[in-house]
Protein backbone atom coordinates (compact mmCIF):
# COMPACT_ATOMS: atom_id res chain seq x y z
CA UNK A 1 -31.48 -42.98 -31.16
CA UNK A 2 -34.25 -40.31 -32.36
CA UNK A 3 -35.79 -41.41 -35.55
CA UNK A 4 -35.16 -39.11 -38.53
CA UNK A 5 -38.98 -38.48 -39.33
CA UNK A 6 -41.30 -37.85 -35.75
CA UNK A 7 -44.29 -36.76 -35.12
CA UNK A 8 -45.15 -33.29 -33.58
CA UNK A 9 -45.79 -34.44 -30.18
CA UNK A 10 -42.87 -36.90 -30.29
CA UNK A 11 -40.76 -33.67 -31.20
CA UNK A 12 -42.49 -31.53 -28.35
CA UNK A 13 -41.24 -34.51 -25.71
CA UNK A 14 -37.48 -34.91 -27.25
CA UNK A 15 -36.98 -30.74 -28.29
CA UNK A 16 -34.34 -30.31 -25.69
CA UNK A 17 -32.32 -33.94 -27.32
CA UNK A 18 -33.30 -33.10 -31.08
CA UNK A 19 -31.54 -29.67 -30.59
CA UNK A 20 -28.54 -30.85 -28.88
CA UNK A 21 -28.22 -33.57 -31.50
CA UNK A 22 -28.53 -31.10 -34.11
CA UNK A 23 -25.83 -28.42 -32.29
CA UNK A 24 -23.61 -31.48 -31.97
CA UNK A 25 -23.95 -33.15 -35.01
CA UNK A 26 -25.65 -31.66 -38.11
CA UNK A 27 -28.44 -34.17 -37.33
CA UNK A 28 -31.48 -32.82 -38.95
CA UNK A 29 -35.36 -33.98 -38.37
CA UNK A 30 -38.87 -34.18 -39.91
CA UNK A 31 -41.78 -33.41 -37.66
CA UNK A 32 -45.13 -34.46 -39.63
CA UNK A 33 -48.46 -33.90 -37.98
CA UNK A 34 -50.92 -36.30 -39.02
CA UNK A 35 -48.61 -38.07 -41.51
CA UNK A 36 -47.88 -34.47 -43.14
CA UNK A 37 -44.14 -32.98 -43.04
CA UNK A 38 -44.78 -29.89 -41.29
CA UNK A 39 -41.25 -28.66 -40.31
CA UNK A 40 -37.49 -29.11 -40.67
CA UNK A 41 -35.29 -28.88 -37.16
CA UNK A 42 -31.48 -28.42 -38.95
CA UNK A 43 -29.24 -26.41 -37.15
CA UNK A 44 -27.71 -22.48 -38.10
CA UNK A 45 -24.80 -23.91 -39.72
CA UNK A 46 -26.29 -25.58 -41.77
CA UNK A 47 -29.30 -22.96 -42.31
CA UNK A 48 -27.11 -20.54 -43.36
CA UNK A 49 -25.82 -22.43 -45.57
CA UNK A 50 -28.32 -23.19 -47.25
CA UNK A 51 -29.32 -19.52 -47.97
CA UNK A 52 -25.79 -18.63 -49.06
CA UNK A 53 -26.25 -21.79 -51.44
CA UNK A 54 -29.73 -20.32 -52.47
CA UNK A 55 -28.22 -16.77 -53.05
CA UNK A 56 -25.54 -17.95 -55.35
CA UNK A 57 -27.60 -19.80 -57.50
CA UNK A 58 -30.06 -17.42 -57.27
CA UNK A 59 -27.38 -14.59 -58.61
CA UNK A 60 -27.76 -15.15 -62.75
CA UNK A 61 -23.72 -13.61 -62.84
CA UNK A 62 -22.99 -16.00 -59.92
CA UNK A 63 -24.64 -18.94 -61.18
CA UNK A 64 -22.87 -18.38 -64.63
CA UNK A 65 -19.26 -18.57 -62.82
CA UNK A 66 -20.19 -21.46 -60.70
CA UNK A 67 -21.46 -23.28 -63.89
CA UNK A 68 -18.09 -22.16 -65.62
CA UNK A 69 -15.85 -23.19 -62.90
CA UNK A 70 -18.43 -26.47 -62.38
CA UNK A 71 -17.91 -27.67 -66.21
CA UNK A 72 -13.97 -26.35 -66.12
CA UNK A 73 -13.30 -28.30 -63.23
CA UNK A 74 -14.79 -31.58 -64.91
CA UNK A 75 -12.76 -30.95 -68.01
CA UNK A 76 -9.34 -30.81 -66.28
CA UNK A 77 -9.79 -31.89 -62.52
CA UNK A 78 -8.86 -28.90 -60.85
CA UNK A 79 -7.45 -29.07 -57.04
CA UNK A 80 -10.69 -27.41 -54.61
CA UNK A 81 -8.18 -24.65 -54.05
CA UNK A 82 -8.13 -23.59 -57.61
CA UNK A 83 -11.71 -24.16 -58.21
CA UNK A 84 -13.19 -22.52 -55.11
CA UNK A 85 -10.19 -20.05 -54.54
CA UNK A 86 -9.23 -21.28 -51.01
CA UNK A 87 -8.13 -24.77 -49.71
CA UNK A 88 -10.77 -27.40 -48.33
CA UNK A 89 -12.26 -26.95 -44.81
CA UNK A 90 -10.74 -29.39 -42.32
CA UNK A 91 -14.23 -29.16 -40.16
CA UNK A 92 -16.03 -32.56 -39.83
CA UNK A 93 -19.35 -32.72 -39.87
């Protein structure tokens, strides 16, 4: 098992397992040189993800519906399908 947090040389001897780990499994890792988080090894999916997540909130009209839909969702306990418009993703991470 490849520790969560590794240094930059330990990450330069295990690239070729860290990416297949994070291709298979949404693993993602730390690399720190001298004690220092450097970089982030997560893989596309979840990458893009994270910058449709960033442009969303980032949208002011957007964020204003998701908040809407957020606190309307907490007052009646909507199904996903009528909060995000389509029914949940069957994928497992």
């Amino acid at each position: 098992m490849i520790p969560a947090t590794l240094t930059a040389t330990e990450a330069r001897k295990l690239l070729f397992h860290l990416l297949a780990n994070v291709e298979r499994s949404n693993h993602h890792y730390t690399v720190t040189k001298d004690g220092v988080p450097i970089a982030k090894v997560i893989s596309v999916e979840e990458w893009d993800g994270l910058l449709a997540t960033l442009e969303i909130l980032a949208n002011p009209r957007h964020r204003r519906q998701l908040d809407r839909r957020v606190a309307s969702a907490r007052r009646s306990l909507l199904s996903h399908e009528a909060l995000f418009g389509h029914p949940p993703s069957t994928r497992r991470s």
